[in-house]
Protein backbone atom coordinates (compact mmCIF):
# COMPACT_ATOMS: atom_id res chain seq x y z
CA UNK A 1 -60.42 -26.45 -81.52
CA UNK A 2 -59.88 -22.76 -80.20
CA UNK A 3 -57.51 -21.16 -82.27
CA UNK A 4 -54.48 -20.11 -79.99
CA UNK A 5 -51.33 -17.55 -80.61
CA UNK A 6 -48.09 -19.51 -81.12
CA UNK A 7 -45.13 -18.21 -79.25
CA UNK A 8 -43.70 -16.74 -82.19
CA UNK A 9 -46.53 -14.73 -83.08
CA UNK A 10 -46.43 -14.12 -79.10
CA UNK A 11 -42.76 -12.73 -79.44
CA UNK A 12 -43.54 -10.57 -82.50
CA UNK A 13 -46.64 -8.78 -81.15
CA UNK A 14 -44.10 -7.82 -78.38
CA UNK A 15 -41.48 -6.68 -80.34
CA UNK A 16 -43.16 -4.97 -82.53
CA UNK A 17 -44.15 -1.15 -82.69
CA UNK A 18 -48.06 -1.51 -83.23
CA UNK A 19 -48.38 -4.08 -80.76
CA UNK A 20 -46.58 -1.82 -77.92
CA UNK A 21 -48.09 0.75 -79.17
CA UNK A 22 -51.40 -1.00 -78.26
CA UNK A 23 -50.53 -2.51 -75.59
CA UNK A 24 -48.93 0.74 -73.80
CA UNK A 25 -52.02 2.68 -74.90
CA UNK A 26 -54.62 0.36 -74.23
CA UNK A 27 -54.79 1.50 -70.39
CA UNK A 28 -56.28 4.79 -71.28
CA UNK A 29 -58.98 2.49 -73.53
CA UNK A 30 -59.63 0.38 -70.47
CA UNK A 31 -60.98 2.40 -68.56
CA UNK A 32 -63.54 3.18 -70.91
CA UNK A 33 -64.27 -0.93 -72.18
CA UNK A 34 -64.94 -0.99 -68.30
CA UNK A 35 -67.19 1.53 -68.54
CA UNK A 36 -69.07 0.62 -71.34
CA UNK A 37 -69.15 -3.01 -69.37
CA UNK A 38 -70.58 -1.80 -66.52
CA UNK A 39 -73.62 0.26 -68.54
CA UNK A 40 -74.57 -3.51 -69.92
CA UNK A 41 -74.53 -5.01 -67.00
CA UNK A 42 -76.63 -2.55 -64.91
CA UNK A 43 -79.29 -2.45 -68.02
CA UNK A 44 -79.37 -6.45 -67.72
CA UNK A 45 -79.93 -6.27 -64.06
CA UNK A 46 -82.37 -4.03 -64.01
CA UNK A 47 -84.60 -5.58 -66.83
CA UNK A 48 -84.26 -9.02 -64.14
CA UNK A 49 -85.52 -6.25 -61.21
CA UNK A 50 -89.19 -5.56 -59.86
CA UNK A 51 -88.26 -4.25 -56.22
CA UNK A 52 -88.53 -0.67 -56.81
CA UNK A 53 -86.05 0.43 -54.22
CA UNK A 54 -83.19 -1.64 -56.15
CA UNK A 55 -84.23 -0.54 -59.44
CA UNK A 56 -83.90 2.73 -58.89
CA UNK A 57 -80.70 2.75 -57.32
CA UNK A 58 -79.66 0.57 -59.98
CA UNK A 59 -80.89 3.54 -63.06
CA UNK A 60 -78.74 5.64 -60.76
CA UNK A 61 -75.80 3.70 -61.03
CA UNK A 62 -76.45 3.25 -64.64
CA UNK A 63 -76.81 6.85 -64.80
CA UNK A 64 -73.24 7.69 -63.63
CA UNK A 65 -71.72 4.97 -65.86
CA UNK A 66 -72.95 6.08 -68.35
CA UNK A 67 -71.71 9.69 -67.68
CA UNK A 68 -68.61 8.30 -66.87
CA UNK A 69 -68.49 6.36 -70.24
CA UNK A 70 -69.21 9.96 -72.41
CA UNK A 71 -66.53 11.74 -70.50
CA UNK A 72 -64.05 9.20 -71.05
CA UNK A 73 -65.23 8.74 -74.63
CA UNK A 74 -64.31 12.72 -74.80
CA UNK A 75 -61.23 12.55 -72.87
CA UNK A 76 -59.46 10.47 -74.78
CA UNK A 77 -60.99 10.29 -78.46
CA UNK A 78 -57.81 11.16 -79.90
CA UNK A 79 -55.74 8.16 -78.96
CA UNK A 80 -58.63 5.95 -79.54
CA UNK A 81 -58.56 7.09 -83.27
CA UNK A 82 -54.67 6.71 -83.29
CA UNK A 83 -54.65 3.36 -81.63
CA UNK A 84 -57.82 2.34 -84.52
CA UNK A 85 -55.43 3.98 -86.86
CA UNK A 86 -52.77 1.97 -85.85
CA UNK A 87 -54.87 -1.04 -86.14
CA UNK A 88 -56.16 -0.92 -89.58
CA UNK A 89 -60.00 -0.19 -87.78
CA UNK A 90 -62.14 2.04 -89.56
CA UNK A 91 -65.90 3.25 -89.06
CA UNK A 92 -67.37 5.83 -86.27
CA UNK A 93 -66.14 6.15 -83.00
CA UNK A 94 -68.51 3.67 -81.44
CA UNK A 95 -67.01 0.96 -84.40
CA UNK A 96 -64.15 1.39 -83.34
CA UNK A 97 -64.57 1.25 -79.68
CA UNK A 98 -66.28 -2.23 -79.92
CA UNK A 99 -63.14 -3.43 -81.84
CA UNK A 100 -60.94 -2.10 -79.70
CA UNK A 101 -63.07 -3.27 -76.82
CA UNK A 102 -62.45 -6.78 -77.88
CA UNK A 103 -58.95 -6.82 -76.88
CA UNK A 104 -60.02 -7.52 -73.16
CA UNK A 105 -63.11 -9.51 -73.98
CA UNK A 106 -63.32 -13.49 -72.41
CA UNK A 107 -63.49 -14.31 -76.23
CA UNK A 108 -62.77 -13.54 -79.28
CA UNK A 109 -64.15 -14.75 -82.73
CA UNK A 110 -61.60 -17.11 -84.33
CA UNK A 111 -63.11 -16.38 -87.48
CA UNK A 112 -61.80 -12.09 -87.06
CA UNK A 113 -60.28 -10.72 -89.96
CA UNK A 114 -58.55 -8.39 -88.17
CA UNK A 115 -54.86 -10.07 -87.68
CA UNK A 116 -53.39 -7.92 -85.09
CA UNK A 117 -57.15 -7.38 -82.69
CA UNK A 118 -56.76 -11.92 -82.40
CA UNK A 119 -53.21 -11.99 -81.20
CA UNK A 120 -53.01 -8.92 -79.16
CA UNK A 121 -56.33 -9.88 -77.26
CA UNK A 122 -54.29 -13.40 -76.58
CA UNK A 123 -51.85 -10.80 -75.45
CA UNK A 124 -53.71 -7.72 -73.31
CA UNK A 125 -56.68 -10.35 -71.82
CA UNK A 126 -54.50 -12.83 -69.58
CA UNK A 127 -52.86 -9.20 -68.40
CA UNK A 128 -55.88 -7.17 -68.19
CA UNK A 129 -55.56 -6.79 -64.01
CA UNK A 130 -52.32 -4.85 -64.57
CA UNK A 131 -54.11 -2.45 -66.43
CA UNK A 132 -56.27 -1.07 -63.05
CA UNK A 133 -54.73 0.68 -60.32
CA UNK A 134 -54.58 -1.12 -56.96
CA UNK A 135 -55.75 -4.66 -58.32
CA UNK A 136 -55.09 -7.30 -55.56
CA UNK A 137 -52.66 -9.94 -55.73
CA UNK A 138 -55.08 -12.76 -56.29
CA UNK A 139 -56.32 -11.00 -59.03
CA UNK A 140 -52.89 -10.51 -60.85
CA UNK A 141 -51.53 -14.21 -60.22
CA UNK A 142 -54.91 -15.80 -61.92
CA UNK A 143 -53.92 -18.51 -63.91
CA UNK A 144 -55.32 -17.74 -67.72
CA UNK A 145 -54.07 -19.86 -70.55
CA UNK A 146 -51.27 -18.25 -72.03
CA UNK A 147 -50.10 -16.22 -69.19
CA UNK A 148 -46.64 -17.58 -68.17
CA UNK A 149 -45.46 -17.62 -71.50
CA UNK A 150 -46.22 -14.25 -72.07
CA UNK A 151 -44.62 -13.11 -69.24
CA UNK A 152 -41.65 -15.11 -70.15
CA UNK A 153 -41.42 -13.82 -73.44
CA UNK A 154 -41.35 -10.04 -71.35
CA UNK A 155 -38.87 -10.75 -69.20
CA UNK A 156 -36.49 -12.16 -71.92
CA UNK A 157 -37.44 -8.94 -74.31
CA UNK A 158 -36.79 -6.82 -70.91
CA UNK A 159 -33.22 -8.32 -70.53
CA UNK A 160 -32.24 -8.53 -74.10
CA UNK A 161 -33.04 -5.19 -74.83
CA UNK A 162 -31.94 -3.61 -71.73
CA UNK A 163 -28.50 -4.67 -69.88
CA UNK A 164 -29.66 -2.71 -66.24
CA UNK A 165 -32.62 -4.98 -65.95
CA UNK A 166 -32.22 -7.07 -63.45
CA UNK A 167 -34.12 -10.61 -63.81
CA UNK A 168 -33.05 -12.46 -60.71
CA UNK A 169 -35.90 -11.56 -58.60
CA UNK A 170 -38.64 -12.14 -61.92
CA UNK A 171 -36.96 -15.17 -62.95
CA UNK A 172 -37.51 -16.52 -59.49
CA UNK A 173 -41.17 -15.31 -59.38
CA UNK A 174 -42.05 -17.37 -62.21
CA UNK A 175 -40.57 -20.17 -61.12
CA UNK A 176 -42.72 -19.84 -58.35
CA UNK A 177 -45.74 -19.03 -60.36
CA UNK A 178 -45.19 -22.30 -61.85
CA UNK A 179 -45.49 -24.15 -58.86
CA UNK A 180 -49.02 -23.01 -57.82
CA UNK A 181 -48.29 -22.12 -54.20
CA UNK A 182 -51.00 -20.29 -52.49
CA UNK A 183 -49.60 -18.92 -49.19
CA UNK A 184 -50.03 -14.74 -48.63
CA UNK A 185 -46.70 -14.56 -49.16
CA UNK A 186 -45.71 -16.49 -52.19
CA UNK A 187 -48.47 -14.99 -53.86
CA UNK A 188 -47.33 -11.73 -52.92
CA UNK A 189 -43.71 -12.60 -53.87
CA UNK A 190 -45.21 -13.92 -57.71
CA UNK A 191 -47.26 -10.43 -57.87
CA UNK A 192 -44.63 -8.09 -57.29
CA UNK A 193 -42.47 -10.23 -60.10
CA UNK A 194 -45.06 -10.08 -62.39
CA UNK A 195 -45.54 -6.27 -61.84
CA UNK A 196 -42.09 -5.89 -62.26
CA UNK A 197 -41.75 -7.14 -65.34
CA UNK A 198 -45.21 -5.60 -66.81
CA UNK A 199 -43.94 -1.85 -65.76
CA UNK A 200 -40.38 -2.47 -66.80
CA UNK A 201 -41.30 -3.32 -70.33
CA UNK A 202 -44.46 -0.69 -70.62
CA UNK A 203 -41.44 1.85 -69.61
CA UNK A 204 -38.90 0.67 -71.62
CA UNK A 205 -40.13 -0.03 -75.06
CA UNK A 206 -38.62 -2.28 -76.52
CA UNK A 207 -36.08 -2.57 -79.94
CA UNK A 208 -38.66 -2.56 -82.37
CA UNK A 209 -37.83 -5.85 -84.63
CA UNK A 210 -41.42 -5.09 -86.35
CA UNK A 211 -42.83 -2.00 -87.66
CA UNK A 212 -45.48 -2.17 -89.85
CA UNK A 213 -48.07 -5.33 -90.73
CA UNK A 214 -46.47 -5.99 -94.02
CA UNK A 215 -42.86 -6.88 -92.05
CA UNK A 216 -45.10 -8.47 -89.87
CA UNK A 217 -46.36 -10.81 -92.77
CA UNK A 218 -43.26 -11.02 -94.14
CA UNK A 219 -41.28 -12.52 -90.73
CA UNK A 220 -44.41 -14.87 -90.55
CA UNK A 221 -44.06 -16.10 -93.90
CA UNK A 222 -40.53 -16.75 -93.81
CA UNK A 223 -40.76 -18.45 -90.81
CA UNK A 224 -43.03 -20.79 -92.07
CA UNK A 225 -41.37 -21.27 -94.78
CA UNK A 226 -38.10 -22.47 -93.38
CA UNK A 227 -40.31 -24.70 -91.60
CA UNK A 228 -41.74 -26.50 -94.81
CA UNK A 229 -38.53 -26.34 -96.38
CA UNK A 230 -37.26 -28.52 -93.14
CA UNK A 231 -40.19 -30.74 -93.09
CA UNK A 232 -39.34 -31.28 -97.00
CA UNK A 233 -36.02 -32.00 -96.30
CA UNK A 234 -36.27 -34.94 -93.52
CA UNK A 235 -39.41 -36.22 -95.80
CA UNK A 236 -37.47 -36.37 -98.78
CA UNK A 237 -34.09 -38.23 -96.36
CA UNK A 238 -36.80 -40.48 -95.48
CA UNK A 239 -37.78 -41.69 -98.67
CA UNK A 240 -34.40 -41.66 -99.75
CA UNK A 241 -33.34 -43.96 -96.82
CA UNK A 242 -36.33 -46.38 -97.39
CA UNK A 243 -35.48 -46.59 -101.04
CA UNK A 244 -32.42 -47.65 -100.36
CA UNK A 245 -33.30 -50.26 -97.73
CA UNK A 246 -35.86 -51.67 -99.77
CA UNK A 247 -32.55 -52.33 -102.69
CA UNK A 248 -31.17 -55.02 -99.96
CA UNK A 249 -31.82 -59.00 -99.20
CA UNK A 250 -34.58 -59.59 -97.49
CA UNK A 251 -32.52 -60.46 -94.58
CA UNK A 252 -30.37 -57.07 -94.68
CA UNK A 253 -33.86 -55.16 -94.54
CA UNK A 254 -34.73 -57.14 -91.35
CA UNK A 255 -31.84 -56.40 -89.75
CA UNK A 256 -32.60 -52.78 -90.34
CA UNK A 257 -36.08 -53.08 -89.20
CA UNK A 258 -35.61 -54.62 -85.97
CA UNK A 259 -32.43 -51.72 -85.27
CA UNK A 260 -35.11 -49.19 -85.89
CA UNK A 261 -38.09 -50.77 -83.82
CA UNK A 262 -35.64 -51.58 -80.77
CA UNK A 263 -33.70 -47.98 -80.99
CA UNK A 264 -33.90 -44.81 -78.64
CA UNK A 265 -36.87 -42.12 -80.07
CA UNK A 266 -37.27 -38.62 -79.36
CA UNK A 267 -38.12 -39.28 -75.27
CA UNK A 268 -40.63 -36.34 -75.82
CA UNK A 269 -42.74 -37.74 -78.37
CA UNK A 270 -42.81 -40.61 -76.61
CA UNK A 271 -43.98 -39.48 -73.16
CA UNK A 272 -46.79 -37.20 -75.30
CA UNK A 273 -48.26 -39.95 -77.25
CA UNK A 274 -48.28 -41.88 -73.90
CA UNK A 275 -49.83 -38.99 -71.82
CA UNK A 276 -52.65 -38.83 -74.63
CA UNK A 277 -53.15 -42.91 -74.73
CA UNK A 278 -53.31 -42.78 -70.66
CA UNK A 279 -55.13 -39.54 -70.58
CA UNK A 280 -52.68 -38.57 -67.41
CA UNK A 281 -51.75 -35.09 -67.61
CA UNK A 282 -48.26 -33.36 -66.38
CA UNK A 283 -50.13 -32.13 -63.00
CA UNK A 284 -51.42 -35.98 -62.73
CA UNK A 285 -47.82 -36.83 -62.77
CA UNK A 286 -46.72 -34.62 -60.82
CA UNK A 287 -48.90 -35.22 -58.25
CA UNK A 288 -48.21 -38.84 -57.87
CA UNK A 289 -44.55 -38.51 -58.39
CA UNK A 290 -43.78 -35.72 -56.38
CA UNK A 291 -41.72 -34.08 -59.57
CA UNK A 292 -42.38 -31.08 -60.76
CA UNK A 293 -44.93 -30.08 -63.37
CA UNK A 294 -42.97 -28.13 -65.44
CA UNK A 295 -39.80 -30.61 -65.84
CA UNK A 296 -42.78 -33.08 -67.22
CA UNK A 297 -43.81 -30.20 -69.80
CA UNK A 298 -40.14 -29.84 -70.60
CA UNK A 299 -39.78 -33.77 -71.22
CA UNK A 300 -42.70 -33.31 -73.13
CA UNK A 301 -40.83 -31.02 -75.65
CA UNK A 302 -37.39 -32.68 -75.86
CA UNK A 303 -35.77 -35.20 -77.33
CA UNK A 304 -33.35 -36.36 -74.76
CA UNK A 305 -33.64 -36.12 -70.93
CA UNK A 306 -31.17 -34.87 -68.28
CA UNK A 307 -33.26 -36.96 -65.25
CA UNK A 308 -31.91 -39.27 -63.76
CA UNK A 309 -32.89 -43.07 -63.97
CA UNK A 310 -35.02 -42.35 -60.58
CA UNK A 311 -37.03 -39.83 -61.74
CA UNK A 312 -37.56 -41.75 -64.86
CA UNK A 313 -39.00 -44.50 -62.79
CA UNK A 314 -41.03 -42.37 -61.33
CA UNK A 315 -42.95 -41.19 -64.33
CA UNK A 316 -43.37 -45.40 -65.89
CA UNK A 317 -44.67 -45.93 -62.44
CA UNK A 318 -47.27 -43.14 -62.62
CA UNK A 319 -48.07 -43.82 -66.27
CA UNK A 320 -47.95 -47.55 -65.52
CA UNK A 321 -45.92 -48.67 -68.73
CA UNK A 322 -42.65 -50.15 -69.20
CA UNK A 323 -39.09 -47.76 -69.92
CA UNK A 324 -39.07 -49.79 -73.04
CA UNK A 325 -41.86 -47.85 -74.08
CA UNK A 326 -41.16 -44.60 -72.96
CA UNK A 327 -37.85 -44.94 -74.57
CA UNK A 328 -37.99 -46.81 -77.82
CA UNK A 329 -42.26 -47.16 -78.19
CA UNK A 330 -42.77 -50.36 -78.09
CA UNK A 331 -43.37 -51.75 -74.60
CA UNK A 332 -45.64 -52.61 -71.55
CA UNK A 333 -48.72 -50.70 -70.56
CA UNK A 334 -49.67 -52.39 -67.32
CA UNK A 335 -53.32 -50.30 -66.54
CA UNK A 336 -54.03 -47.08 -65.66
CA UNK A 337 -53.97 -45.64 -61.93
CA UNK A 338 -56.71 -43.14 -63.24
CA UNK A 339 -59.14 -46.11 -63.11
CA UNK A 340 -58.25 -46.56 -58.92
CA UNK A 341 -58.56 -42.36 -58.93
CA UNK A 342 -62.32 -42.97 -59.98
CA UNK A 343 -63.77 -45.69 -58.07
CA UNK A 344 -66.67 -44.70 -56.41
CA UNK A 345 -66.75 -44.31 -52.71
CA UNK A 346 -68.23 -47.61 -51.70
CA UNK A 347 -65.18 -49.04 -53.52
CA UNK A 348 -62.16 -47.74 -52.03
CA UNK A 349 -62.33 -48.99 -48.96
CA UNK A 350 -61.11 -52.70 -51.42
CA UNK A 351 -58.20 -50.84 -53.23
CA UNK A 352 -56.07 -52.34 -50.11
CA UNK A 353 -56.98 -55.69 -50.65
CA UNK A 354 -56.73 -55.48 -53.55
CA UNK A 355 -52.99 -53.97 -54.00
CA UNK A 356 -52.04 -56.02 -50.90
CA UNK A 357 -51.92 -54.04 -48.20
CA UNK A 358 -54.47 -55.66 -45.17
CA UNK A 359 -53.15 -52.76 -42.75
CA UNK A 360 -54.62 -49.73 -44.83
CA UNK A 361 -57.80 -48.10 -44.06
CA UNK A 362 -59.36 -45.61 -47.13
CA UNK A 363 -62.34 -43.46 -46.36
CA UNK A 364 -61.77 -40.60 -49.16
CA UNK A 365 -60.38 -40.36 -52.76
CA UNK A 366 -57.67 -38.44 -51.29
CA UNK A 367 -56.63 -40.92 -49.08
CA UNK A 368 -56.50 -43.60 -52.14
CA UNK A 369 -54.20 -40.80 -54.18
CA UNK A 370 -52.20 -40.20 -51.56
CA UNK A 371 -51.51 -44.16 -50.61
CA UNK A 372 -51.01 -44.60 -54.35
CA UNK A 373 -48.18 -41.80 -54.42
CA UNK A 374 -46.36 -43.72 -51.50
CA UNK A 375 -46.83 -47.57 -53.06
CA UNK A 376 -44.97 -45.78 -56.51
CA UNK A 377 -42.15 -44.44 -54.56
CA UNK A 378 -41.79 -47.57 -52.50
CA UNK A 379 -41.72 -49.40 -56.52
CA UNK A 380 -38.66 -47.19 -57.51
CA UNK A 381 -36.56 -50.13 -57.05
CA UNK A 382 -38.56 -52.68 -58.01
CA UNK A 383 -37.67 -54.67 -61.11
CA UNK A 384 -39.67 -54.99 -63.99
CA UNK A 385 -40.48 -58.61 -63.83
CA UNK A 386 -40.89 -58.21 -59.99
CA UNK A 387 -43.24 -55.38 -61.03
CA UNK A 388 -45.23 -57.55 -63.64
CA UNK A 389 -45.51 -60.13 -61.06
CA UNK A 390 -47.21 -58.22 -58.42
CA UNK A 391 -49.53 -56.77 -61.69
CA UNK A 392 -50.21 -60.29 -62.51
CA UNK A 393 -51.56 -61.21 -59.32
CA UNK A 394 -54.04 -58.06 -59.00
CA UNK A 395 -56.25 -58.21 -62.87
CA UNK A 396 -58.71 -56.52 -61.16
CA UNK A 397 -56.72 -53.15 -61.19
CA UNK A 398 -54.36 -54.23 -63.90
CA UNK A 399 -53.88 -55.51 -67.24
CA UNK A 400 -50.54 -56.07 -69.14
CA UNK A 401 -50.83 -55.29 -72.98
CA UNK A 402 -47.76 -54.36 -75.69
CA UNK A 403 -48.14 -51.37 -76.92
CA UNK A 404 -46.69 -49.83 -80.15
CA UNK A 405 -46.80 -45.90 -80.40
CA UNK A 406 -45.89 -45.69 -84.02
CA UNK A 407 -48.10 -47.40 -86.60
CA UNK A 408 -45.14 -47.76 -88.95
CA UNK A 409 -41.53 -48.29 -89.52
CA UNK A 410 -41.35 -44.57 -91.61
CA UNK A 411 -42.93 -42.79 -88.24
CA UNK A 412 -40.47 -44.78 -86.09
CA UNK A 413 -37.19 -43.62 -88.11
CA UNK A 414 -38.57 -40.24 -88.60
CA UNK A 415 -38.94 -40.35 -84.24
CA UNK A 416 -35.34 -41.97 -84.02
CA UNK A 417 -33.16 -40.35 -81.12
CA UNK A 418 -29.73 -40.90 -83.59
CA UNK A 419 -31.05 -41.27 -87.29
CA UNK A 420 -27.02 -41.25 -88.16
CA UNK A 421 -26.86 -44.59 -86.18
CA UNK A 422 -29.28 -45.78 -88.77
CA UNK A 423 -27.32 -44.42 -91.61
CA UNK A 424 -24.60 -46.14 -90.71
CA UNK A 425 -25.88 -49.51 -90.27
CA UNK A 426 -27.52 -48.98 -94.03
CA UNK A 427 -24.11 -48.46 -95.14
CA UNK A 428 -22.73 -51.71 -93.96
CA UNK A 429 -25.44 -53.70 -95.51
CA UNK A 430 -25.44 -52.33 -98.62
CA UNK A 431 -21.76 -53.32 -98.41
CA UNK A 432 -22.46 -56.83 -97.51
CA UNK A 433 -25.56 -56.92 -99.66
């Protein structure tokens, strides 16, 4: 798995002297990475030539690249060897140029042992377009991983740090980055946002939380830390709790089991484990459900939900399980709509028939996602056993099995949405015990 930057590591690149050091600086280096990128790919092409009027217009290009590349190299060789400096990069000036030139690279090793080149390139790469003068819009509101959060994590550095930014008008953009619109002038709307944002914060540095790599360490280590210590604490309640349980009558201890297996968990932990077992994505939701991508990712990383009973509906129906499981984990799993999504042409025109409907013509795969959308929104309202009815009577498409998304009782309290609930009904048996 490619190793990633974690959001705090995200927020303390940005907050941190070296890293706006770099990132501020790194448009003079640009310039020259591009440079240097353009000299490879001429020599490539013309190694792949044999007309002899394109070759030598291509050693003419290569020519002024590489002229280009020395005059930059010249121009600015001093910041290069502060921004190396900077970086803990040592060696000549060529060394340290294809470091530094990896901090706008499509990849870069996971195996570097240079701590600050990874997570800055994670950084400066999903940004690079800003970097060039009169980049087009399309260019600047490509979709890299990464990108959203890191302009997130700007915006809120720009507004903590400085009370006459104004982050009405960004806010808004990436909201509407979010949603993936592709008119001229949304995508004009999310580019001027995002450029907003970018120049505020390369002209207003930020309060430097972070000055050198050993605070840098230091933050890191303490934050992970704090998170063992936590994961040591509800590890050692859990035992604790189990102990206990395990003191009472057999019948006592069932009582306790079933409360557990039947109770609330963590919604988001839930709906993730489900995603995964469905293989249904939050776009795949979204796009039969109408609801919006993001408030799936949000679900996704919460414990409780603020939608209302419609909307939750909405997402069983697209996932094709039961609320029981979505709320407590144990529950229904009816099919998978994915498997109507890949029939193969000659099939679809049956997936009427087949779901009831004599009056529905499909000729495309589009046509079969969009009919599906409207048959989930017409089964808002439909109850469950009405639902496994009309299931029943179509086991071509569907097939109703119980599904439990924790493999043990431990994993279930440890998911539980009010572990105090739990505490309290231990308490009263070990009373009546």
């Amino acid at each position: 798995m490619k190793k990633t930057i974690s959001k705090e590591q995200m927020n303390q690149c940005l907050n941190c002297r070296i890293g706006y050091t770099t990132i501020y600086n790194f448009k003079d280096l640009y310039e020259i990475v591009r440079a240097k990128q353009a000299i490879e790919s001429y020599r490539q092409k013309i190694n792949k030539t044999k007309l002899e009027k394109d070759l030598q217009e291509l050693k003419t290009k290569l020519e002024e690249s590489e002229e280009k590349y020395k005059y930059l190299v010249f121009e600015f060789t001093e910041s290069i060897d502060e921004l190396a400096e900077s970086l803990e990069i040592e060696g000549d000036i060529e060394k340290k140029l294809e470091i530094l030139g990896l901090l706008c690279s499509n990849e870069v090793d996971d195996e570097t042992d240079n701590f600050c080149v990874f997570n800055l390139h994670e950084i400066i790469y999903p940004l690079r377009h800003l970097y060039m003068e009169n980049a087009k819009n399309e260019d600047i509101t490509e979709r890299p991983s990464g990108k959203i959060a890191i302009l997130r994590c700007m915006n809120e550095i720009n507004k903590t740090c400085h009370s006459k930014y104004n982050s009405a008008n960004t806010s808004e953009a990436l909201k509407l980055f979010l949603k993936k619109e592709s008119t001229d002038a949304s995508t004009e709307a999310v580019a001027n946002g995002i450029r907003k944002i970018w120049n505020f914060y390369l002209l207003n540095p930020p309060t430097y939380k972070i000055h050198n790599k050993s605070e840098c360490f230091q933050q890191l280590f303490d934050t992970l830390r704090k998170k063992e210590a936590d994961h040591a604490n509800r590890k050692l309640e859990t035992n604790t709790y189990f102990a206990r349980k395990k003191k009472l009558n057999p019948e006592y201890q069932k009582i306790i089991d079933n409360y557990i297996a039947a109770s609330p968990k963590q919604i988001g932990s839930n709906l993730t484990r489900i995603m995964q077992l469905q293989n249904m994505s939050e776009q795949g939701i979204a796009q039969l459900t109408g609801l919006k991508a993001n408030n799936i990712q949000s679900l996704m990383k919460s414990k409780t939900t603020n939608l209302d009973d419609e909307e939750l509906t909405l997402i069983c129906r697209a996932l094709l399980i039961s609320k029981s499981l979505l709320f407590t984990g144990t529950g229904e799993v009816y099919g998978n709509w994915n498997d109507i999504l890949e029939l193969k042409n000659e099939d679809i025109k049956n997936v009427n028939e087949l779901l009831g409907d004599k009056e529905t013509e499909f000729k495309t795969k589009t046509d079969v996602t969009n009919y599906l959308r409207k048959k989930i929104h017409e089964l808002i309202d439909v109850s469950e056993d009405t639902f496994n009815e009309m299931v029943t009577k179509t086991p071509q498409l569907f097939n109703i099995v119980t599904l439990h998304l924790y493999d043990n009782e431990i994993e279930e309290y440890e998911h539980l949405l009010h572990p105090e609930e739990a505490e309290t009904l231990l308490e009263v048996c070990e009373k009546l015990n």
